[in-house]
Structures are given as C-alpha cells and as structure tokens.
C-alpha atoms as a PDB file:
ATOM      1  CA  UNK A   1      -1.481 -46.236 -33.414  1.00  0.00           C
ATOM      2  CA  UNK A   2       0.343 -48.069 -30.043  1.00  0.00           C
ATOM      3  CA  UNK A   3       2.748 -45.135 -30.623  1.00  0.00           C
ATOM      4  CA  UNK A   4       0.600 -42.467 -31.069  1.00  0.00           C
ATOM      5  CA  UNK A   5      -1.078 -44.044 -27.325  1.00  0.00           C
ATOM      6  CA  UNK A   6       3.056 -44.281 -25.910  1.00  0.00           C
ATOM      7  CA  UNK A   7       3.290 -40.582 -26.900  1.00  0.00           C
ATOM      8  CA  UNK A   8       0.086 -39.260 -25.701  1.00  0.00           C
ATOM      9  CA  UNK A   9       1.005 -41.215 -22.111  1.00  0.00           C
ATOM     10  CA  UNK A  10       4.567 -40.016 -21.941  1.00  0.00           C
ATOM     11  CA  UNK A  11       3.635 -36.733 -22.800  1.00  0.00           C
ATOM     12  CA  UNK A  12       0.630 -36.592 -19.506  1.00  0.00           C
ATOM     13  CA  UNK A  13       3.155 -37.835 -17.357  1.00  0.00           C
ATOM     14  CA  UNK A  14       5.530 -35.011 -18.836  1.00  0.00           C
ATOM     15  CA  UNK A  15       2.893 -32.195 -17.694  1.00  0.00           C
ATOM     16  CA  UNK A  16       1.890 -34.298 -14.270  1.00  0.00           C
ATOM     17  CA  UNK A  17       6.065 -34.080 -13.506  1.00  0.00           C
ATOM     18  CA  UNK A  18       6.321 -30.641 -14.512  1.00  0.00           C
ATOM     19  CA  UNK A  19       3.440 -28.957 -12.528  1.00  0.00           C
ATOM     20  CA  UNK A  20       4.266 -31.016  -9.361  1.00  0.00           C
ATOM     21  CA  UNK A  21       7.870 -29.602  -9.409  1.00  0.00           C
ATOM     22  CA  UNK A  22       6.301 -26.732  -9.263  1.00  0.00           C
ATOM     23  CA  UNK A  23       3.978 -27.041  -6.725  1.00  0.00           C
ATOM     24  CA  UNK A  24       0.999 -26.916  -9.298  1.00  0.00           C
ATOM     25  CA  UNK A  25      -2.622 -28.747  -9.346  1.00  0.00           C
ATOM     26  CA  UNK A  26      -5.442 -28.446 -11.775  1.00  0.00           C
ATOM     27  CA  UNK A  27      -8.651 -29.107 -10.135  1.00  0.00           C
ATOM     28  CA  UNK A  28     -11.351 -29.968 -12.980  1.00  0.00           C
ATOM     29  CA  UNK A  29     -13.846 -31.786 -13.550  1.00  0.00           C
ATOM     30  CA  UNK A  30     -17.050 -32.644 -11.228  1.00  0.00           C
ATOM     31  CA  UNK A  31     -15.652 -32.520  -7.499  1.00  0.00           C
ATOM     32  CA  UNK A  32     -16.065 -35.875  -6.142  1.00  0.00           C
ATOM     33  CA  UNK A  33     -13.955 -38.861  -4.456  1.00  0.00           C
ATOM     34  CA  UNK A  34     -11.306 -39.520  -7.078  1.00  0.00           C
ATOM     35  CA  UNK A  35     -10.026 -35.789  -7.923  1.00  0.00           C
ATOM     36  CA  UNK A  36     -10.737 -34.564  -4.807  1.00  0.00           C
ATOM     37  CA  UNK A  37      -8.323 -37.677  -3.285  1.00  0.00           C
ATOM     38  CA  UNK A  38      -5.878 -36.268  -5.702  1.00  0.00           C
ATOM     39  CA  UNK A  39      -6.072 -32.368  -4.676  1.00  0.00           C
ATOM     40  CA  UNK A  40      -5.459 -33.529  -0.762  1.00  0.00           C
ATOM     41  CA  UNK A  41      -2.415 -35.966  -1.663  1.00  0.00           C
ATOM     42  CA  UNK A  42      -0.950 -32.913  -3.210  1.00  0.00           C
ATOM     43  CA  UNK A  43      -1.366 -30.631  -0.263  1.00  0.00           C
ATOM     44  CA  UNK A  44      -0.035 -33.603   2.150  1.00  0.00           C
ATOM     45  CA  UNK A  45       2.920 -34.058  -0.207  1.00  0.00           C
ATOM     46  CA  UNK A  46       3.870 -30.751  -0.842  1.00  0.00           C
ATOM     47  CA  UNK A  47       3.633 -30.457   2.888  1.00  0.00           C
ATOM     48  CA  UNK A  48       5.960 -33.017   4.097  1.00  0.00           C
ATOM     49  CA  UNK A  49       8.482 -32.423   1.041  1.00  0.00           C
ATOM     50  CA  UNK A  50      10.093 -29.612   2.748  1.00  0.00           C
ATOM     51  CA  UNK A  51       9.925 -26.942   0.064  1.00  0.00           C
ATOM     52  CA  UNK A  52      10.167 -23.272   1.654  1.00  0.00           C
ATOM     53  CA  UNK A  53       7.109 -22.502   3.669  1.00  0.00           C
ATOM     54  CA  UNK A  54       6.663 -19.544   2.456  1.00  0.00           C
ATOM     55  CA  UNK A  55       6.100 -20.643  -1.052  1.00  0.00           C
ATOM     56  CA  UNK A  56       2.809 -20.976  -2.280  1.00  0.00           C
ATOM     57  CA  UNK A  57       1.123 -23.970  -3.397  1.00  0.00           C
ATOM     58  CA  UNK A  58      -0.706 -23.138  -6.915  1.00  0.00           C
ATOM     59  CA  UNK A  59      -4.133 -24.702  -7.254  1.00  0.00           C
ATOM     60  CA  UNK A  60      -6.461 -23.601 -10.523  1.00  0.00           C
ATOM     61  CA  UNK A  61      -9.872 -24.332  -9.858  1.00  0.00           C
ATOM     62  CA  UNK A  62     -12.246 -25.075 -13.067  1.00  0.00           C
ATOM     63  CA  UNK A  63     -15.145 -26.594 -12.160  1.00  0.00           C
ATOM     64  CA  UNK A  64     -18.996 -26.567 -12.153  1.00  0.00           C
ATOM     65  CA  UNK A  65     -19.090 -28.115  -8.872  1.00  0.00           C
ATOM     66  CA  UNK A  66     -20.295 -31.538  -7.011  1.00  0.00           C
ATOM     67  CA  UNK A  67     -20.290 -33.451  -3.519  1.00  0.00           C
ATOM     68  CA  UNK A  68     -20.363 -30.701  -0.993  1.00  0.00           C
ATOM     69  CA  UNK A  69     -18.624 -33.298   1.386  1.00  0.00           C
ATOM     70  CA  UNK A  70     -15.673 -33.632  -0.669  1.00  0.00           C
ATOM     71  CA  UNK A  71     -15.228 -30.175  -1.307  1.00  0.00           C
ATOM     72  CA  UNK A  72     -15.438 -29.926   2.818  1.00  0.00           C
ATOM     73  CA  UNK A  73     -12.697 -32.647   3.104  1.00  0.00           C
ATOM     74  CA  UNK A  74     -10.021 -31.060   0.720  1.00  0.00           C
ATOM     75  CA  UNK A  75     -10.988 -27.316   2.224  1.00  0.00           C
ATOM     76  CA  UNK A  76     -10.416 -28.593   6.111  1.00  0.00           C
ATOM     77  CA  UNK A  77      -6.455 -30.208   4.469  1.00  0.00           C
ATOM     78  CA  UNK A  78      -6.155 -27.123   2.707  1.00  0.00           C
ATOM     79  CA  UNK A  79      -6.917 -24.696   6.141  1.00  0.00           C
ATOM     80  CA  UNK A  80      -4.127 -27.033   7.667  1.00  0.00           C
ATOM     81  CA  UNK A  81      -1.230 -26.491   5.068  1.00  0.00           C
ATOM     82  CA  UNK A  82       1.999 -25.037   6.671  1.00  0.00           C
ATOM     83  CA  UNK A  83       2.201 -23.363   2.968  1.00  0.00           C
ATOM     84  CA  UNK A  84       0.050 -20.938   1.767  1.00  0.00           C
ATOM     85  CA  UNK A  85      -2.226 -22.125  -1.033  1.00  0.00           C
ATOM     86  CA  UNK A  86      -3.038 -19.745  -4.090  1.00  0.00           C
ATOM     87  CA  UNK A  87      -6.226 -20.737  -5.626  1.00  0.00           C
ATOM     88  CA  UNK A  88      -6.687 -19.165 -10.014  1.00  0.00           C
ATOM     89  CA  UNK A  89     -10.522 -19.327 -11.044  1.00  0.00           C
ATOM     90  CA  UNK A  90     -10.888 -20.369 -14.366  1.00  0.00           C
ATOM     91  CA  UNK A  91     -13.483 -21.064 -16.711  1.00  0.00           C
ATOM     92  CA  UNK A  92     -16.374 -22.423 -14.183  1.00  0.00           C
ATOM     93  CA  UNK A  93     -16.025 -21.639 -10.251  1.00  0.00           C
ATOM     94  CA  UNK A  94     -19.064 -23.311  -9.454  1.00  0.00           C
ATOM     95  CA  UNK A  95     -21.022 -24.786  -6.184  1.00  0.00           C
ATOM     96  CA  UNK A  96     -18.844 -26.992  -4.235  1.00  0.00           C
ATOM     97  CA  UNK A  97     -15.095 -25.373  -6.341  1.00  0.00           C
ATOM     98  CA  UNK A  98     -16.818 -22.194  -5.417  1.00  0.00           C
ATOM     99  CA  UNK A  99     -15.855 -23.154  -1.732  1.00  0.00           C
ATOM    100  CA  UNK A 100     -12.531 -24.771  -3.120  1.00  0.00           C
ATOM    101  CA  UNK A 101     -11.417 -21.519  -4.334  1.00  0.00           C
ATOM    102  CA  UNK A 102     -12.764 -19.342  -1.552  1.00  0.00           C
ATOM    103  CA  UNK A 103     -10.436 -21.519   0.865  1.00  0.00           C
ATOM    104  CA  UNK A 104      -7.419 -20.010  -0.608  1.00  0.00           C
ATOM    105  CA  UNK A 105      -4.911 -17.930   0.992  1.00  0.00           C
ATOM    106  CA  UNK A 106      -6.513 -14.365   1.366  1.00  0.00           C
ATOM    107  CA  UNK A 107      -3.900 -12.442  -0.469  1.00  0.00           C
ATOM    108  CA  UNK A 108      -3.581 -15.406  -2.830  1.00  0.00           C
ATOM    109  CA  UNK A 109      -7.034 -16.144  -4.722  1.00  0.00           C
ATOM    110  CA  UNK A 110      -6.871 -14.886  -8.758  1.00  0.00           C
ATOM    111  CA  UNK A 111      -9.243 -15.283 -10.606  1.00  0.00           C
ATOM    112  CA  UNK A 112     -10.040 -14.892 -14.262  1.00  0.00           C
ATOM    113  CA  UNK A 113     -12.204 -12.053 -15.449  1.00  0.00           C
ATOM    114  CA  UNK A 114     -13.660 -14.509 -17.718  1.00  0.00           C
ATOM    115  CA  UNK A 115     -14.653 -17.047 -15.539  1.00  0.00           C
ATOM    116  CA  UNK A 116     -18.295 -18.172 -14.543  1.00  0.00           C
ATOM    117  CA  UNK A 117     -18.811 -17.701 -10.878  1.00  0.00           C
ATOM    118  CA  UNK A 118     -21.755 -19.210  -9.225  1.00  0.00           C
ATOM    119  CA  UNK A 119     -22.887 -20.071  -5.438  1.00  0.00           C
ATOM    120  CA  UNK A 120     -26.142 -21.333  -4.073  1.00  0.00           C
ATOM    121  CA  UNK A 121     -27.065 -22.866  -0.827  1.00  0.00           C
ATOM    122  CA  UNK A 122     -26.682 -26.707  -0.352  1.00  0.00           C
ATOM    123  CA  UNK A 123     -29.029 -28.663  -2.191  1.00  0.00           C
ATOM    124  CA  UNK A 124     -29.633 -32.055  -1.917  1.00  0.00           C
ATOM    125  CA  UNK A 125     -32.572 -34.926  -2.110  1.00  0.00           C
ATOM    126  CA  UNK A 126     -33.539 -37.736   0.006  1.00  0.00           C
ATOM    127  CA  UNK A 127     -35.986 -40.410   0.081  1.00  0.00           C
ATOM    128  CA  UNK A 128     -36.684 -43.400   3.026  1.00  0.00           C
ATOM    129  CA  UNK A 129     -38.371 -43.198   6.372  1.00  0.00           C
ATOM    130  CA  UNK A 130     -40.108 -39.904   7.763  1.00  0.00           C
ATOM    131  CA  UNK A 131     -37.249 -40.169  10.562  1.00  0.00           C
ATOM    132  CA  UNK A 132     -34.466 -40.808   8.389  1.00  0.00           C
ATOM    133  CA  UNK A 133     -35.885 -38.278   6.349  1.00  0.00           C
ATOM    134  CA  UNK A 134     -36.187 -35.995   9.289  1.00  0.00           C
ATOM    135  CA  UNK A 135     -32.674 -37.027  10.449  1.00  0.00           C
ATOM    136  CA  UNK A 136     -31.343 -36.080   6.580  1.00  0.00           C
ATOM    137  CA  UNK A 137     -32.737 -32.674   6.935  1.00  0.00           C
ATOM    138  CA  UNK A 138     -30.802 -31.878  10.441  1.00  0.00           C
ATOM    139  CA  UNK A 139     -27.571 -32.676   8.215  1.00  0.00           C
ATOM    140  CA  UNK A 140     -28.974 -30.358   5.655  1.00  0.00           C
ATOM    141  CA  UNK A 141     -29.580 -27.660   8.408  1.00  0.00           C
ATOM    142  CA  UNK A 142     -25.801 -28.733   9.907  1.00  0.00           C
ATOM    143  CA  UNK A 143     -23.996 -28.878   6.473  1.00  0.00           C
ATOM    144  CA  UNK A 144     -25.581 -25.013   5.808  1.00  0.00           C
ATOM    145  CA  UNK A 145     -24.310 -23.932   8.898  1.00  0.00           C
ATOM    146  CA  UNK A 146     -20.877 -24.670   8.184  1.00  0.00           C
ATOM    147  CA  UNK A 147     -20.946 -23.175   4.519  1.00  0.00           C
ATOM    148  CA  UNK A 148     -21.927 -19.686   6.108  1.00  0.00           C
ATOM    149  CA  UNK A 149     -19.068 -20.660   8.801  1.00  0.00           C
ATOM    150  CA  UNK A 150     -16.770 -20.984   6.123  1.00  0.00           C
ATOM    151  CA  UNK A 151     -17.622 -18.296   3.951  1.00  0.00           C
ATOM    152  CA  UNK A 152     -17.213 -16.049   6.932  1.00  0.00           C
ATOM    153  CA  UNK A 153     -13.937 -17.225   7.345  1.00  0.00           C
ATOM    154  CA  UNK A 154     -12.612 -16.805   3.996  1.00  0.00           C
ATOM    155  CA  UNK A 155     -14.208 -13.717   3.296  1.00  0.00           C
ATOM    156  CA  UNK A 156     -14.664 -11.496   6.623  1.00  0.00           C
ATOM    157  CA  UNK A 157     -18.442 -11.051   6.067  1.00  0.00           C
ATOM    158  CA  UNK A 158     -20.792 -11.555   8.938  1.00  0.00           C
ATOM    159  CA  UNK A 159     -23.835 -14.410   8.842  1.00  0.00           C
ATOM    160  CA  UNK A 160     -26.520 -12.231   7.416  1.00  0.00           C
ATOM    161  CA  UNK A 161     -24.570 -10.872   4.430  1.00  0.00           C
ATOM    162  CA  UNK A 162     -23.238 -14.351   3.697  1.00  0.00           C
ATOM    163  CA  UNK A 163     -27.222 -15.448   3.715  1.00  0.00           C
ATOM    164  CA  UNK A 164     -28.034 -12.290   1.731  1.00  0.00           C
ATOM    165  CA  UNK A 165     -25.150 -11.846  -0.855  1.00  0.00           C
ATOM    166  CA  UNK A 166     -23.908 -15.196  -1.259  1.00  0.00           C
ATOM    167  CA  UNK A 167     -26.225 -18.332  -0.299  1.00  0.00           C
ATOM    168  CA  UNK A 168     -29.792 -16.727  -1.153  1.00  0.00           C
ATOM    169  CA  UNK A 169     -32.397 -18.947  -1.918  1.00  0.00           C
ATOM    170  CA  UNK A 170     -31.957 -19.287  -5.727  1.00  0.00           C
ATOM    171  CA  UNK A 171     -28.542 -19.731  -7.719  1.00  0.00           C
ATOM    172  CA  UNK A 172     -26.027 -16.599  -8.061  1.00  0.00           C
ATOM    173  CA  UNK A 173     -23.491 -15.334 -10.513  1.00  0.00           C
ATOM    174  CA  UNK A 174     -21.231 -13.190  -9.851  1.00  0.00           C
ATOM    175  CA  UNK A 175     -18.440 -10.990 -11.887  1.00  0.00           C
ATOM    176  CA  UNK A 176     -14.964 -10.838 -11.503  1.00  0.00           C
ATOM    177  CA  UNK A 177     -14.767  -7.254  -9.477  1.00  0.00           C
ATOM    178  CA  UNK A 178     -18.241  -8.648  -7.609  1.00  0.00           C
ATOM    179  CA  UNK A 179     -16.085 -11.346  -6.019  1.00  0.00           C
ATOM    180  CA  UNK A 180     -13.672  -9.352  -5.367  1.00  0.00           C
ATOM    181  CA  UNK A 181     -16.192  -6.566  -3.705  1.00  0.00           C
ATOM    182  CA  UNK A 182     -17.529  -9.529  -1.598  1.00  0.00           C
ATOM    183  CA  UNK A 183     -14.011 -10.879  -0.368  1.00  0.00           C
ATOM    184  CA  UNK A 184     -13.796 -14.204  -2.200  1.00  0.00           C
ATOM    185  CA  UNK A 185     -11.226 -13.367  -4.485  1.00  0.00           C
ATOM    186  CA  UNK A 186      -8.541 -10.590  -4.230  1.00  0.00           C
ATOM    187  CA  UNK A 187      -7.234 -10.022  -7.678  1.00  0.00           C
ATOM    188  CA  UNK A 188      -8.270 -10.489 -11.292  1.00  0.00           C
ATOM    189  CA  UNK A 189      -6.127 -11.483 -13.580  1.00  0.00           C
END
C-alpha cells in the first residue's frame, strides 16, 4: 500500500513538473484562498523566469465558481503579466472562473463547446448592525461596479449591454458561439 501512496505522489509531482515547464496551470476546484494563491505564484513565476514574452502562459479554467475577491486578486496579477495569458474553458466556467477566464488575452481565450458557462451578478449575504449592514451593501454596490468595469474591458461591450446580456438579475448560461458572439471567448475548440 506505502508504495502504491510513493507512486501516486511521484507521479503528481511528475504532471506538476511537466505542465510548469510548459507554462501550464489547471485552475479547478471552488475559487478561493489556497488555489487562487497558487494561480498568482504561477503568473509571478513565469514572469520573472525570463521565458520569451511573447509566449503565452496556458491557464484551463474548470470551475463552478467562489469568492468574488479572489477571483479579483488573481484577474488584477493576471492584467499585469508581461506574457500574454491564454485562458481554455472546460467543463464548468462558472461565477467568479467566469471572470477568470474572461481576463484572458483577447485573441487567446478557447473554450470548449462542451463546457457549462454561467454568469450572474454578485451575490452575497450579511448579517450585524443596520450600519454595518448598510456599509456591506455600498461594497456590494462597489464590487458590481467593477464586474461591469471588467467585463467591459475584456469584452468591448458598453455598461448597459454588460447589465443586459451578461449580469441580469437572475443566473445565465450561455453556449459556446454565445460567448463568443458576446466577446468573452474568441474561439471554440
């Protein structure tokens, strides 16, 4: 059994090796502190490693989503990178990943003709004092603001078809060519 665990381990660290020498992450998972701290080492390293800045940092995206705030953090490092960043869809593009992978590289953002594509508007709860309350909706107010920022960004859309298309009030899906038709992604694969 110990060997079976030695294999397994060696065999991780195996893929881990082999997708960093090739400038590769795989975001999965919920997007919070831990893998989100991963994704932004990455872009750091594979900044200051002095690969060819014209080669593109690989990041698949499969994920239903998670701490807006997070998602923000890795998106402003990503915005920074002296390389660009190609960004695959896979499986679930969801919420907060749905940002992640809108932040790639326009040119650069694949995605999967399979994959489930959802975004919504921020969403949130809070409980305490009326004016901590109060004060925890202003944030709200200031954290949609800077989605629709974004999105503009990334896709080219102006604020009211961002609102309309994609952060209405209730949950949307999207296809493949629908992304595409909207500027988030540029090519299916």
């Amino acid at each position: 059994m110990d060997q079976k665990i030695e294999n397994m381990s060696f065999v991780d660290e195996s893929i881990r090796s082999a997708l960093l020498d090739n400038s590769i992450h795989y975001l999965s998972g919920e997007i919070e502190e831990d893998n989100i701290a991963e994704a932004i080492r990455w872009v750091i390293f594979e900044n200051i490693r002095g690969e060819d800045e014209t080669k593109p940092l690989v990041m698949y995206v499969n994920s239903v989503g998670g701490e807006l705030a997070e998602a923000q953090a890795l998106i402003a490092v990503m915005r920074k990178s002296k390389r660009p960043i190609c960004t695959i869809g896979i499986g679930s593009v969801c919420s907060a990943a749905f940002m992640i992978f809108a932040a790639g590289t326009k040119g650069h953002r694949f995605v999967s003709d399979s994959a489930s594509i959802m975004c919504h508007q921020f969403s949130g709860g809070f409980e305490g004092k009326y004016h901590d309350m109060k004060s925890m909706l202003k944030e709200g107010d200031l954290i949609n603001d800077r989605m629709v920022k974004l999105l503009q960004d990334f896709t080219g859309l102006d604020a009211r078809k961002i609102k309309s298309k994609l952060l209405p009030p209730t949950d949307v899906w999207f296809t493949a060519d629908e992304v595409i038709e909207l500027g988030v992604a540029d090519y299916i694969f």
